[in-house]
N, C-alpha and C. Protein backbone atom coordinates (compact mmCIF):
# COMPACT_ATOMS: atom_id res chain seq x y z
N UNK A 1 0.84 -1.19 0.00
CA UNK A 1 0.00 0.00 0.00
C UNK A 1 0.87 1.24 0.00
N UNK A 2 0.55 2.36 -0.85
CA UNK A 2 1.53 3.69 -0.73
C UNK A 2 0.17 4.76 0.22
N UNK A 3 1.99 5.02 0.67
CA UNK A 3 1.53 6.09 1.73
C UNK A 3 1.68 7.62 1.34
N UNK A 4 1.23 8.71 1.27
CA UNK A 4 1.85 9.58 1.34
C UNK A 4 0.96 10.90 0.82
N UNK A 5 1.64 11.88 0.60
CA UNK A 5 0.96 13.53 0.70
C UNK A 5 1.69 14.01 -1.10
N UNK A 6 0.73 14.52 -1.47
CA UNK A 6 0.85 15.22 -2.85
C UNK A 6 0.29 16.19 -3.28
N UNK A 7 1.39 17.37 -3.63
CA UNK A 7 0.64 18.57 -3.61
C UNK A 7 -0.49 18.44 -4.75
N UNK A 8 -0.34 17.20 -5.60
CA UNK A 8 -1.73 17.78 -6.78
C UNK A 8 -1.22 16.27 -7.40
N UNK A 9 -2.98 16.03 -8.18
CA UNK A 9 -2.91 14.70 -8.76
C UNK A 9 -3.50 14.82 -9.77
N UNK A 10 -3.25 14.36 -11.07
CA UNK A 10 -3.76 14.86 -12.56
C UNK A 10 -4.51 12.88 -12.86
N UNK A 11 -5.17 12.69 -13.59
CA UNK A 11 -5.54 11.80 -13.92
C UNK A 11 -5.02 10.51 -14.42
N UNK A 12 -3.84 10.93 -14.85
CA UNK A 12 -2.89 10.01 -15.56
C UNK A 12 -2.73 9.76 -14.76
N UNK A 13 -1.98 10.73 -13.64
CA UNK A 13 -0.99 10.09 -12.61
C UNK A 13 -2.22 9.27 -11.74
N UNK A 14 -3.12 9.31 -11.60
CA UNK A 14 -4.05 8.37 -10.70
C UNK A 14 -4.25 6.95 -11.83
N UNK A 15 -4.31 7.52 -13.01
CA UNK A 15 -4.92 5.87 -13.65
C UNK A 15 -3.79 5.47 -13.88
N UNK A 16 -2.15 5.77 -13.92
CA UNK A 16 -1.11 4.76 -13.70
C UNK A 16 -0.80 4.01 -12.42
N UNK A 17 -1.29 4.81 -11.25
CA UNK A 17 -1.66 4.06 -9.98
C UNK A 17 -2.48 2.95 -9.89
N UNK A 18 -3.38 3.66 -10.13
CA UNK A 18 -4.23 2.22 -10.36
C UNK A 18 -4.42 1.03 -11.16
N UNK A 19 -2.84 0.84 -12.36
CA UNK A 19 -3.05 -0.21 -13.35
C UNK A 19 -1.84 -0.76 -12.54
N UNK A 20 -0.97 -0.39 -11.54
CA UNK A 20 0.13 -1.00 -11.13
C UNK A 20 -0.42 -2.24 -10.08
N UNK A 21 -1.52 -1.52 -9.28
CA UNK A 21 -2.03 -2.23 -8.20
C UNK A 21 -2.26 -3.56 -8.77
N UNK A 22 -1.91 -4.75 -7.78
CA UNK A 22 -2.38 -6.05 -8.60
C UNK A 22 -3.90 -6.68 -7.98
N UNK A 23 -4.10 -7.58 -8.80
CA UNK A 23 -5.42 -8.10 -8.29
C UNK A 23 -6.63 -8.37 -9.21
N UNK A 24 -7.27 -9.46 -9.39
CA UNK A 24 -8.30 -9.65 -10.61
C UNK A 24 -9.69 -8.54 -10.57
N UNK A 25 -9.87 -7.86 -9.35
CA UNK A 25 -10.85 -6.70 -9.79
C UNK A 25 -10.15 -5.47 -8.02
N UNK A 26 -9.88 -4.40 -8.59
CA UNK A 26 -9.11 -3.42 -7.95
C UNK A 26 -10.21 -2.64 -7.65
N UNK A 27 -10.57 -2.43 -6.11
CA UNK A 27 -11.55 -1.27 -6.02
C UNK A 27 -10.83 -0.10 -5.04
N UNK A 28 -10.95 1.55 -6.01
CA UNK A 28 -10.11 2.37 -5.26
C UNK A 28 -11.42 3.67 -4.79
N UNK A 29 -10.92 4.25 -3.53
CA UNK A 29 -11.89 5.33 -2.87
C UNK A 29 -11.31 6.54 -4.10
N UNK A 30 -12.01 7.73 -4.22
CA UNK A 30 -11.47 9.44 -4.23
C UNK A 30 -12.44 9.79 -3.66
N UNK A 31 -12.15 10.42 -2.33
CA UNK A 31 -12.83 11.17 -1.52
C UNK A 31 -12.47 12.40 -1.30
N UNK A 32 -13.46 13.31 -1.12
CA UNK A 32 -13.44 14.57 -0.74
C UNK A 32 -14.30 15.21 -0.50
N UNK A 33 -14.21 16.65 0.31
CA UNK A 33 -15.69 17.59 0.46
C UNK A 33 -16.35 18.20 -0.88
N UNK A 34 -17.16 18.57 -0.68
CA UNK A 34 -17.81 18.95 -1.53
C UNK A 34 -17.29 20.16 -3.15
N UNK A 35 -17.31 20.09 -3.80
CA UNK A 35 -16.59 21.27 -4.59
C UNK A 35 -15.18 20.95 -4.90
N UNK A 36 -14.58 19.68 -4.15
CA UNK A 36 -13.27 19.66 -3.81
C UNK A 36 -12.46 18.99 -5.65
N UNK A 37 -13.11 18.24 -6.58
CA UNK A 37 -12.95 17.81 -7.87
C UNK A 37 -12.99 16.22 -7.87
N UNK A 38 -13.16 15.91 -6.87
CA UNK A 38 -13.20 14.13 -6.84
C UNK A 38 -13.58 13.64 -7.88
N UNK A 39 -15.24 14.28 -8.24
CA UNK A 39 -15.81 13.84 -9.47
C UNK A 39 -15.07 14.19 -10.51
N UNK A 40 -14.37 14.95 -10.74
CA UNK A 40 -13.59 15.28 -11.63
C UNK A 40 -12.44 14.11 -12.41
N UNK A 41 -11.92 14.21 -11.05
CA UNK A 41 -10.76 13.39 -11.07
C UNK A 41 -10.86 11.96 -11.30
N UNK A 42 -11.85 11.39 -10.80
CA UNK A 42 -12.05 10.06 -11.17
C UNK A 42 -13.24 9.79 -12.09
N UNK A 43 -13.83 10.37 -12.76
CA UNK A 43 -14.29 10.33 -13.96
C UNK A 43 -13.37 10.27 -15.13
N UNK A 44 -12.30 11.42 -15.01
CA UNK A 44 -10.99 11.62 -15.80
C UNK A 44 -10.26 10.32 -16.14
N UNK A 45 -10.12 9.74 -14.88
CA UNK A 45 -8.78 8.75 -14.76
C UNK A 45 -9.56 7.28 -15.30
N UNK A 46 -11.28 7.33 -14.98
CA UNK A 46 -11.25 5.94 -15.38
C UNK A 46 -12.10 6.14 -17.10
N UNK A 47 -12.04 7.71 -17.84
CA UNK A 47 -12.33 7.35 -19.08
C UNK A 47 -10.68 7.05 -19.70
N UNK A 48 -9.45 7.27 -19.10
CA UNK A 48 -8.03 6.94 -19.65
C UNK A 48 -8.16 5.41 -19.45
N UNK A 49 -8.84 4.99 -18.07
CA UNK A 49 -8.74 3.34 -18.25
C UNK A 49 -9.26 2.68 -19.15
N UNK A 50 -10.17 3.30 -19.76
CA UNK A 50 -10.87 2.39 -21.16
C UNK A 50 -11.60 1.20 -20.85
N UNK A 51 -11.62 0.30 -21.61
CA UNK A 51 -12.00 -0.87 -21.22
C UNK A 51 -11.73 -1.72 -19.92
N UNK A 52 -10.23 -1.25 -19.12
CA UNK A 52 -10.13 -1.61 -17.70
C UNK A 52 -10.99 -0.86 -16.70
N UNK A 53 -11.58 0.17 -16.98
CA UNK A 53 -12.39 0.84 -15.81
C UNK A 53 -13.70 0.90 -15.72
N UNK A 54 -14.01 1.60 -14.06
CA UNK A 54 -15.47 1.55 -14.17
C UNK A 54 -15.52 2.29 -12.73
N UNK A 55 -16.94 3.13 -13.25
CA UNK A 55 -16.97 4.08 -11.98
C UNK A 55 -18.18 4.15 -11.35
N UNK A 56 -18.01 4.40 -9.86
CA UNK A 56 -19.32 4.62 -9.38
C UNK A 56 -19.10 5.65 -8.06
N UNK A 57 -20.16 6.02 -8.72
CA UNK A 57 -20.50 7.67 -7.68
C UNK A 57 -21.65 7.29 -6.29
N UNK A 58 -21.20 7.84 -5.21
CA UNK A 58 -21.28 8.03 -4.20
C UNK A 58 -23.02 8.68 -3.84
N UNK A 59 -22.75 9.63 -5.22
CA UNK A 59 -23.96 10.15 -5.24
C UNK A 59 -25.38 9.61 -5.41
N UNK A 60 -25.36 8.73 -6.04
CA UNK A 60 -26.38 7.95 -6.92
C UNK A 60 -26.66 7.31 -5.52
N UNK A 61 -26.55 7.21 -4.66
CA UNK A 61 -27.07 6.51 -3.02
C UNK A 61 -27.67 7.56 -2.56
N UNK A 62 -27.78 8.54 -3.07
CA UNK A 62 -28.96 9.73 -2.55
C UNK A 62 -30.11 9.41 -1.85
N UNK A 63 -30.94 9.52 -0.89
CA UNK A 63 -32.13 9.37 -0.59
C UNK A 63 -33.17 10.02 -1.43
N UNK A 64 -34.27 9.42 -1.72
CA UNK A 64 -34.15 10.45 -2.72
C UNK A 64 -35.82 11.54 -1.75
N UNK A 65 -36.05 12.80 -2.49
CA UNK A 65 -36.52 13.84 -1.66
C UNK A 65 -37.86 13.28 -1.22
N UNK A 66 -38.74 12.52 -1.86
CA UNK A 66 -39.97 11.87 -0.95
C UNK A 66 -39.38 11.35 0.16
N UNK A 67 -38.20 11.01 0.85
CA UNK A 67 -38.20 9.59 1.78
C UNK A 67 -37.36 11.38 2.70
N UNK A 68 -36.62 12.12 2.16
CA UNK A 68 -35.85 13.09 3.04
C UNK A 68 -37.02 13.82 3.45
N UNK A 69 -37.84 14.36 3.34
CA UNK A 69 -39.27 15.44 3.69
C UNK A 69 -39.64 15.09 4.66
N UNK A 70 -40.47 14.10 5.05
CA UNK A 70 -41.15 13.67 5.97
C UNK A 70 -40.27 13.30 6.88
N UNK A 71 -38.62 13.25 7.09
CA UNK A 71 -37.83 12.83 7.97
C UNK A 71 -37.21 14.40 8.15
N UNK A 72 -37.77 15.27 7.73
CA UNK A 72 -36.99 17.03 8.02
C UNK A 72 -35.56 17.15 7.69
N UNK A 73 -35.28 16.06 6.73
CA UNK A 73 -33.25 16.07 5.99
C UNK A 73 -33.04 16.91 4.96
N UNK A 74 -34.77 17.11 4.08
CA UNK A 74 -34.19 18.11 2.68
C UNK A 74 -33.13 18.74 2.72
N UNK A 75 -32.75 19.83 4.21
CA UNK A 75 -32.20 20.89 3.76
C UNK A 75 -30.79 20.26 3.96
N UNK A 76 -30.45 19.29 4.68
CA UNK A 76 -29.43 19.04 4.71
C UNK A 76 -28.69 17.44 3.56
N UNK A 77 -29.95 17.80 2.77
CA UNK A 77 -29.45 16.60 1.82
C UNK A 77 -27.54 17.24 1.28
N UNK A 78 -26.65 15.46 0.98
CA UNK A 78 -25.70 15.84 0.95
C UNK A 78 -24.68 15.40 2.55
N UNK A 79 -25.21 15.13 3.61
CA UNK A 79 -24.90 14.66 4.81
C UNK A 79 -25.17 13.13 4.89
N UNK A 80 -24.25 12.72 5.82
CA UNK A 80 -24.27 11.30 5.79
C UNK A 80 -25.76 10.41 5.94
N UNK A 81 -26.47 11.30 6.68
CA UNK A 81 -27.94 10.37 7.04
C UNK A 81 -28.67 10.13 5.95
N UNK A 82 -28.33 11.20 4.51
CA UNK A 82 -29.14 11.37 3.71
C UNK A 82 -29.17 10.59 2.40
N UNK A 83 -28.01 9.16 2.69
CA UNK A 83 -27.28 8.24 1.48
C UNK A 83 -28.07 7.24 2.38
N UNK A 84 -28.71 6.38 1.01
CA UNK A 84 -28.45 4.73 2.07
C UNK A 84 -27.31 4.08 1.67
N UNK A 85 -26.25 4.12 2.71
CA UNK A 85 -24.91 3.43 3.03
C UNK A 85 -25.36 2.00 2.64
N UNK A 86 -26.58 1.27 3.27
CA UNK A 86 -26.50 0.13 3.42
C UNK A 86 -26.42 -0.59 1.82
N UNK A 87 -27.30 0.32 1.06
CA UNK A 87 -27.58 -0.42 -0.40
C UNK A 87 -26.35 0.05 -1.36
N UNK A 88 -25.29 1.23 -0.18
CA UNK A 88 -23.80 0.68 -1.15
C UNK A 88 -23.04 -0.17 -0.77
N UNK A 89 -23.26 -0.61 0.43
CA UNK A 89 -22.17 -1.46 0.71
C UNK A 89 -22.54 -2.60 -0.06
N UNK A 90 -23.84 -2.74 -0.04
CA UNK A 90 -24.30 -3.89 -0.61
C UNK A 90 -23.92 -4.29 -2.19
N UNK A 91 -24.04 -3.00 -3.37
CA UNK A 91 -23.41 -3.19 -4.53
C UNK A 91 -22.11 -2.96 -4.13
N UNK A 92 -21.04 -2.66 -3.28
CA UNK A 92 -19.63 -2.95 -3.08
C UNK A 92 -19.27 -4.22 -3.27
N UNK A 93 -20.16 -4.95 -2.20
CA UNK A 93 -19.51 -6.34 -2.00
C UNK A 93 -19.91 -6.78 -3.14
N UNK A 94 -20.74 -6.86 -4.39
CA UNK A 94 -20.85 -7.68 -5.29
C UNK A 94 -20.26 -6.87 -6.29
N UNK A 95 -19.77 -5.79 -6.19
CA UNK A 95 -18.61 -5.25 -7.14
C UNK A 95 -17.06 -5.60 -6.98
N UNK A 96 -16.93 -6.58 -5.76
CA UNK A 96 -15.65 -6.90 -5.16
C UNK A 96 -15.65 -8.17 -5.49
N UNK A 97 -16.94 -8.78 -5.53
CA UNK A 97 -17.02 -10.36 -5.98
C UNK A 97 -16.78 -10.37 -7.21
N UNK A 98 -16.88 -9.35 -8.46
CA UNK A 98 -16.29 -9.66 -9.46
C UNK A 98 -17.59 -9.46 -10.78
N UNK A 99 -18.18 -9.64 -9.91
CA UNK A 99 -20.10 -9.78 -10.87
C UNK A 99 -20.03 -8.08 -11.83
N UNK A 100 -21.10 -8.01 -13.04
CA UNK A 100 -21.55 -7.33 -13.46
C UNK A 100 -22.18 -6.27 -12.70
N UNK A 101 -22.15 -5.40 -12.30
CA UNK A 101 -22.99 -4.57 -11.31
C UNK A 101 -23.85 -3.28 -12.03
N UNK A 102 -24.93 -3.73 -12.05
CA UNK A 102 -26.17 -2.38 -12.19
C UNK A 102 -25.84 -0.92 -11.42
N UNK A 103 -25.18 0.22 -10.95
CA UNK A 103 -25.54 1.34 -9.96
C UNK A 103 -26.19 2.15 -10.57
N UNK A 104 -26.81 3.05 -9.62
CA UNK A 104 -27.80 4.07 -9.96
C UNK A 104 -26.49 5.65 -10.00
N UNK A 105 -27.15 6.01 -10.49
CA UNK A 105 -26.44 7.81 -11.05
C UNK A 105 -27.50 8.64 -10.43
N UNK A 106 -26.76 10.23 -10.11
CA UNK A 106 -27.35 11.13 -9.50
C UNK A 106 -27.21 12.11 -10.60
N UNK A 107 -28.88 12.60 -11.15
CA UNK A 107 -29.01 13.52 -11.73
C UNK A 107 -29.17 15.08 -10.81
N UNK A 108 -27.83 16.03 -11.19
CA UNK A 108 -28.25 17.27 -10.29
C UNK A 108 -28.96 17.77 -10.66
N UNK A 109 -29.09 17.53 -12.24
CA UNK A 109 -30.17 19.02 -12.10
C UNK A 109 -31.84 18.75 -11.67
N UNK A 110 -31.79 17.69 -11.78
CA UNK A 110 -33.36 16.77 -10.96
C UNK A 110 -33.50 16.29 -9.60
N UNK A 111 -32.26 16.78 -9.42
CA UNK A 111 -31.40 16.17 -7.75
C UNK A 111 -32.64 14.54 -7.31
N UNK A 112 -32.07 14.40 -8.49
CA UNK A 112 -32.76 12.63 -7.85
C UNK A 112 -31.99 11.87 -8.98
N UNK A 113 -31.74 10.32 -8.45
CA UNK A 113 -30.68 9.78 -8.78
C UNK A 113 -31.75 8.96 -9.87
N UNK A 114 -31.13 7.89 -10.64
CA UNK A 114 -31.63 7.18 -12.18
C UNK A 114 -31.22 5.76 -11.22
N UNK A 115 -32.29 4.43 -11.35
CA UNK A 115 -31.86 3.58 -11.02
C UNK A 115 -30.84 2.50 -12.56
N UNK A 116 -29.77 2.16 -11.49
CA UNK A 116 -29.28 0.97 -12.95
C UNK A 116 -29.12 1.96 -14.06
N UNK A 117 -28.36 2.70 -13.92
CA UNK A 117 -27.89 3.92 -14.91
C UNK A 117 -27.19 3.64 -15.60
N UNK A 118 -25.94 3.10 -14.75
CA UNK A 118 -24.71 2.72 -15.47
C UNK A 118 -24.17 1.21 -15.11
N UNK A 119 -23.20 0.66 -15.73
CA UNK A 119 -22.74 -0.65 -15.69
C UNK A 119 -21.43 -0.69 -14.96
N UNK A 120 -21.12 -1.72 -14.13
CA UNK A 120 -19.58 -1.86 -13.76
C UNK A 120 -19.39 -3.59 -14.70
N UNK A 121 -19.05 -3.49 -15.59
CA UNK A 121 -18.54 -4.52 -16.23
C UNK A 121 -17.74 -5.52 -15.63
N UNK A 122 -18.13 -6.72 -15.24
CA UNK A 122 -17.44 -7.86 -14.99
C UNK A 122 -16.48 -7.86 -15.64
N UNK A 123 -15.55 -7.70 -16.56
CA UNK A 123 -14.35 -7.68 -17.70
C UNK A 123 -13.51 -6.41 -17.06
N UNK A 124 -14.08 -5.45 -16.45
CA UNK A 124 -13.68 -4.56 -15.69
C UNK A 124 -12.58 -4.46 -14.48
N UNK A 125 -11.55 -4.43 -14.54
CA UNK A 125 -10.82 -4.80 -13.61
C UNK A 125 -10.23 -3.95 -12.28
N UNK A 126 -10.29 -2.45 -12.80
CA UNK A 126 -10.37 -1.66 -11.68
C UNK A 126 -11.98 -0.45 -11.70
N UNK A 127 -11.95 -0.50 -10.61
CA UNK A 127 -13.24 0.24 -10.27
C UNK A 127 -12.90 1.50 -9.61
N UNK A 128 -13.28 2.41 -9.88
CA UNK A 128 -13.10 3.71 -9.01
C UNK A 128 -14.43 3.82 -8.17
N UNK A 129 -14.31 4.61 -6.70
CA UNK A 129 -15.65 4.93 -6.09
C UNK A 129 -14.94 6.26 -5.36
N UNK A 130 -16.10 7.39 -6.33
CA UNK A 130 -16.11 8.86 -5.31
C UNK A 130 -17.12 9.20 -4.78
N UNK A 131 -16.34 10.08 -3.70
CA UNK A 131 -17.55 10.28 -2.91
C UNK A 131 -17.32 11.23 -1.98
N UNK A 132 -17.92 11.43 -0.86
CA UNK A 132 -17.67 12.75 0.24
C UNK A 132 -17.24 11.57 1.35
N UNK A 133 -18.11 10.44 1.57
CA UNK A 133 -17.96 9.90 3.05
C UNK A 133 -17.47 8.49 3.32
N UNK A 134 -16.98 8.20 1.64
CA UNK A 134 -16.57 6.31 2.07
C UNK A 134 -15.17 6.65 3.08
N UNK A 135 -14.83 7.41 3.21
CA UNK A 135 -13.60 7.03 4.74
C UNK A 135 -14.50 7.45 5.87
N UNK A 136 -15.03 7.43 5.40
CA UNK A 136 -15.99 8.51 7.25
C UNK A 136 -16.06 7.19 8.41
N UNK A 137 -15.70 7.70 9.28
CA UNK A 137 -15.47 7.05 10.98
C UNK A 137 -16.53 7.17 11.58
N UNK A 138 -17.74 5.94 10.94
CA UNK A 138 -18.94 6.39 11.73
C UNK A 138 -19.45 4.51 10.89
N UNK A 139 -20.78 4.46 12.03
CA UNK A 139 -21.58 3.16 11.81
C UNK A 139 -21.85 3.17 10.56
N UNK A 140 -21.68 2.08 9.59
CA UNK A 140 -22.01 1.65 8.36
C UNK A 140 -21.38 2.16 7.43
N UNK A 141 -20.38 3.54 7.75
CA UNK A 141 -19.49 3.47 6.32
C UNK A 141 -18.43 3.30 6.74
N UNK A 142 -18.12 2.66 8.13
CA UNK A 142 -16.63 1.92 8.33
C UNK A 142 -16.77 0.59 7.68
N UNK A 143 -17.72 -0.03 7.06
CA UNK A 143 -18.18 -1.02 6.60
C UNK A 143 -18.26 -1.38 5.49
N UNK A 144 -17.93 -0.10 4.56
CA UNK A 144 -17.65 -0.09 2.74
C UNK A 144 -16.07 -0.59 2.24
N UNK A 145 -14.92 -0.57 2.93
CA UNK A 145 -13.38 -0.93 3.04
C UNK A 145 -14.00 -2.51 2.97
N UNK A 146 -12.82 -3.03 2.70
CA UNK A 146 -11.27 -2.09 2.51
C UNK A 146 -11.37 -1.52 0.79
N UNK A 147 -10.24 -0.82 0.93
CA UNK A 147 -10.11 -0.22 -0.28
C UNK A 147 -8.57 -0.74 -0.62
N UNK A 148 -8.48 -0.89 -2.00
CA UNK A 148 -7.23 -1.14 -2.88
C UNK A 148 -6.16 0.27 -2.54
N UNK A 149 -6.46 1.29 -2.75
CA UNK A 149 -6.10 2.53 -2.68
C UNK A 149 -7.52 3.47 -2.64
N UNK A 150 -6.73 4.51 -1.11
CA UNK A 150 -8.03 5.48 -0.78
C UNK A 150 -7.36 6.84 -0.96
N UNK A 151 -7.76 7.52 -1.82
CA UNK A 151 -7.52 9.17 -1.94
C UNK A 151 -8.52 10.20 -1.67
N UNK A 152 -7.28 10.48 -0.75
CA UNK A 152 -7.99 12.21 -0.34
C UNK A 152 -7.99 13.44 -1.04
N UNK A 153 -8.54 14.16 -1.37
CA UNK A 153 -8.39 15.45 -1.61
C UNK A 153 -8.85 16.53 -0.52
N UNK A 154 -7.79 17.34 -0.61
CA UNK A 154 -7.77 18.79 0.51
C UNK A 154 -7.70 19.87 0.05
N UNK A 155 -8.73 20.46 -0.05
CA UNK A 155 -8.72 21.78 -0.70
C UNK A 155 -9.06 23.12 0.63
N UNK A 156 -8.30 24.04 0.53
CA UNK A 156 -8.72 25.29 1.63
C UNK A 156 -10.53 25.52 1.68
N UNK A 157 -10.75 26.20 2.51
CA UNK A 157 -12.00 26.24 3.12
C UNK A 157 -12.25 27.76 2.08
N UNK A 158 -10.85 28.36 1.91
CA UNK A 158 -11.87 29.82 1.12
C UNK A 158 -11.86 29.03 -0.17
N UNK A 159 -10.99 28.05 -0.83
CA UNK A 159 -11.03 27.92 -2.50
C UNK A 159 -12.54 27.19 -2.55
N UNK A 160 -12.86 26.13 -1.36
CA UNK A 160 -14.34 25.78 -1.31
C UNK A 160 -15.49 26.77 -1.94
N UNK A 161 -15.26 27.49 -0.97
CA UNK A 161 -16.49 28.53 -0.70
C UNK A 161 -16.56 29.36 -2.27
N UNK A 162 -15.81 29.66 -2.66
CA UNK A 162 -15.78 30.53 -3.78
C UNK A 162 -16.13 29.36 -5.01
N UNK A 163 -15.79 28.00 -5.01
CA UNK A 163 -16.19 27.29 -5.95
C UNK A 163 -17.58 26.95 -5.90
N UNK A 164 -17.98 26.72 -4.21
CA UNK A 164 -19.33 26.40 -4.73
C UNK A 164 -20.63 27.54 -4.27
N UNK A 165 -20.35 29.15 -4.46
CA UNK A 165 -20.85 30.32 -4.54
C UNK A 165 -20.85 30.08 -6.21
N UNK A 166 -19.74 29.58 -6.67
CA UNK A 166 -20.31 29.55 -8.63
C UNK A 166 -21.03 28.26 -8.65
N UNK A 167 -21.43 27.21 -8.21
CA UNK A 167 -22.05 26.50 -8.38
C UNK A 167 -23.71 26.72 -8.23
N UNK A 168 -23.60 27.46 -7.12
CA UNK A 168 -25.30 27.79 -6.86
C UNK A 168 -24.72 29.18 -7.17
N UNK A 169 -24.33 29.88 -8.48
CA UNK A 169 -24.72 30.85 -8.34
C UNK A 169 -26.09 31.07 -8.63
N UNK A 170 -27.13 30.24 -9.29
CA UNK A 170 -27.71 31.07 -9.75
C UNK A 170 -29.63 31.09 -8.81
N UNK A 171 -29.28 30.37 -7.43
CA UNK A 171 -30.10 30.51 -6.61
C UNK A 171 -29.92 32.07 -5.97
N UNK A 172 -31.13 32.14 -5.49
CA UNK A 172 -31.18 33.59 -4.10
C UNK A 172 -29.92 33.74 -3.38
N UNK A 173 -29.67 35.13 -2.81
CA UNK A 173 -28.98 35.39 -2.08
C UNK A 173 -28.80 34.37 -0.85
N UNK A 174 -30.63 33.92 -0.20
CA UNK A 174 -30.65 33.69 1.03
C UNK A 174 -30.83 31.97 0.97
N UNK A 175 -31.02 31.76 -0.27
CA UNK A 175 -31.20 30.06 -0.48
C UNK A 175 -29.54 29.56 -0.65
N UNK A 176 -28.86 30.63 -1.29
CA UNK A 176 -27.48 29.99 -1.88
C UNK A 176 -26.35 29.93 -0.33
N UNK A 177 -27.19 30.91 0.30
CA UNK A 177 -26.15 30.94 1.66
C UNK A 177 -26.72 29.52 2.50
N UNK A 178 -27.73 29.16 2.63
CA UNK A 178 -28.21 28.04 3.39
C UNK A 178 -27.63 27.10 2.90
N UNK A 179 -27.39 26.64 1.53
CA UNK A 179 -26.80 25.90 0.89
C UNK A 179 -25.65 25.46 0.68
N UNK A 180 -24.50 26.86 1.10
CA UNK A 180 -22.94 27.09 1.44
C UNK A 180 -22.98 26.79 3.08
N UNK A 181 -23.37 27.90 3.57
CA UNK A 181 -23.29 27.73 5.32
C UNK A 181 -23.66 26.54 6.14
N UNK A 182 -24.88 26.39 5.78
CA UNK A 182 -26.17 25.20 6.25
C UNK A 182 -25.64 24.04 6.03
N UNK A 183 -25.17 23.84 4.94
CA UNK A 183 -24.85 22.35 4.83
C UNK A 183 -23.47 22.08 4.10
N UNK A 184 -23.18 22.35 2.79
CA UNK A 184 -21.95 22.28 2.15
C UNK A 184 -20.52 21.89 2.57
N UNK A 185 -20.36 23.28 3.65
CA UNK A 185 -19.55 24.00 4.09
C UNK A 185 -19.17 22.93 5.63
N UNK A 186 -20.41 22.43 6.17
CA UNK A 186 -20.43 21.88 7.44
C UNK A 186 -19.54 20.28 7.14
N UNK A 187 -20.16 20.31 5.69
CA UNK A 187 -20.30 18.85 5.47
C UNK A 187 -18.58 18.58 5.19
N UNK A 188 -17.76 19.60 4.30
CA UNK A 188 -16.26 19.42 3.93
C UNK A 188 -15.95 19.83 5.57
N UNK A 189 -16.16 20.22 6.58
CA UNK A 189 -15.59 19.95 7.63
C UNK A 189 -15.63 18.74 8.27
N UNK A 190 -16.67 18.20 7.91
CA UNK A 190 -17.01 16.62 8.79
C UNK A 190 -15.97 15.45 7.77
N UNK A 191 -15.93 16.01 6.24
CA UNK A 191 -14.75 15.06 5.69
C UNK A 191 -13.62 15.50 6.08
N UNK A 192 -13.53 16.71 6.64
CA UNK A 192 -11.83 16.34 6.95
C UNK A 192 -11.46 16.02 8.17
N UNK A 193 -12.36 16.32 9.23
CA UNK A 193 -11.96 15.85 10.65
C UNK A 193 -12.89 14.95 10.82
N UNK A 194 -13.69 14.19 10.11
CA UNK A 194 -14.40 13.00 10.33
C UNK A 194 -13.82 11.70 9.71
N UNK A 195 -13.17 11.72 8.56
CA UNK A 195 -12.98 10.34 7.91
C UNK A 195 -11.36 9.61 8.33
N UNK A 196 -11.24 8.44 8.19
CA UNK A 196 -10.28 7.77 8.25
C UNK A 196 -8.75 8.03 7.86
N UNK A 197 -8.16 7.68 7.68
CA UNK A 197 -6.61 7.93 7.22
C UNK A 197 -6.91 7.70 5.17
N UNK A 198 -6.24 8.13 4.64
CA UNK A 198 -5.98 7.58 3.21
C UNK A 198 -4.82 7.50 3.09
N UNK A 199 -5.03 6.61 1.82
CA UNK A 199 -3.51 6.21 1.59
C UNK A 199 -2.34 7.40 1.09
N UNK A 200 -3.65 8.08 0.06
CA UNK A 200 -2.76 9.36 -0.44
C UNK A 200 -2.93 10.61 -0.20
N UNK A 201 -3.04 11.87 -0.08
CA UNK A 201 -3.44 12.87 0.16
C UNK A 201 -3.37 13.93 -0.26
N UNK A 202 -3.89 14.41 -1.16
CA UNK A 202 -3.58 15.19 -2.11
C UNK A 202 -4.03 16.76 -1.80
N UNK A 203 -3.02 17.78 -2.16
CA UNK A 203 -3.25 18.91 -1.69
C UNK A 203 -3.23 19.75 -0.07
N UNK A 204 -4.03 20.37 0.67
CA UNK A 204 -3.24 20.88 1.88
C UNK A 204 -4.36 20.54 3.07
C-alpha cells in the first residue's frame, strides 16, 4: 500500500496508480468535500482506463426527496444520514465479488438519482468509487473498506467557498447561503476531521 501527501494529482498520474495495483478486480476510494474535484478526477482517470475501468459515484445513493421530507433532511441533503450506506455497501460487495454490477447515477439538475444507470462490467478490472464519506469514521461506512487505494483530496476552506458560490450561483442570495453555510460548508468539515486515514493525500 503507498503512503503519502501530494501537492496535486492529474488523472494520468491516478490511472497509472491504479493499473500498477495487482489483483483480478481493484476497487479504489477518491474522496473529498464537496466542490473539492473528486468527481472530476475520477471520472478523468477511469475514461483513460478504457476498457479496464469503471466508476461509481457516491452520489447515486442519494435518498431520494420523498423519503428526506417527511424525515426534516431536505435541507441538509448531501450529509451522511441522507445516502443509504447500506444499499452501497451492498453493490460494493458484489462489485468486489467480481459480478456485473447495475448502480444508480445522481441527476443534479433533478437532484434525484436514475436507477441501474450505469454498468460496472465484470471484464472490468479496476473500479473507481467517489464520494464525500466512504472514509468517514462512523456506523455503516466503516463497513464499505477495505479499499485497494483510498484518496484524499484537501482543498482550503476559502477555494471551497468561492467554488461552490459559482455553483449555486444562480439561486437567491438567502437560499445559496443556506446551501454554502447550512450544509456544504459543514459537510467538507465533517470530511476532513471525520474520515479515516488515506492512503494518499492530495493537496493541503
Amino acid at each position: 500500500m503507498i503512503h503519502g501527501h501530494e501537492d496535486a494529482m492529474t488523472p494520468g498520474a491516478l490511472a497509472a496508480r491504479l493499473r500498477a495495483l495487482p489483483g483480478r478486480r481493484v476497487v479504489a476510494a477518491v474522496v473529498g468535500p464537496p466542490a473539492s474535484g473528486k468527481s472530476t478526477l475520477a471520472e478523468a482517470a477511469v475514461a483513460l482506463l478504457g476498457n479496464e475501468g469503471a466508476l461509481v459515484a457516491q452520489d447515486g445513493f442519494h435518498l431520494d426527496d420523498a423519503v428526506l421530507g417527511p424525515r426534516g433532511l431536505l435541507p441538509r441533503k448531501g450529509a451522511p444520514e441522507t445516502f443509504d450506506v447500506g444499499g452501497l455497501r451492498r453493490v460494493l460487495a458484489a462489485v468486489r465479488a467480481g459480478e456485473e454490477v447495475f448502480v444508480p447515477v445522481f441527476d443534479r439538475a433533478r437532484e434525484a438519482s436514475d436507477a441501474a444507470a450505469r454498468v460496472v462490467p465484470a471484464e472490468a478490472r479496476i473500479v473507481v468509487v467517489e464520494g464525500n464519506w466512504l472514509l468517514l469514521d462512523a456506523p455503516g461506512w466503516r463497513d464499505l473498506g477495505p479499499w485497494d487505494l483510498a484518496v484524499m483530496l484537501r482543498v482550503p476552506e476559502a477555494e471551497l467557498r468561492r467554488r461552490l458560490e459559482r455553483r449555486w450561483a444562480a439561486l437567491p442570495p438567502e437560499a445559496r447561503a443556506a446551501k454554502i453555510d447550512g450544509n456544504d460548508l459543514p459537510n467538507a468539515r465533517l470530511v476532513r476531521e471525520g474520515s479515516r486515514a488515506a492512503d494518499v493525500v492530495v493537496g493541503g
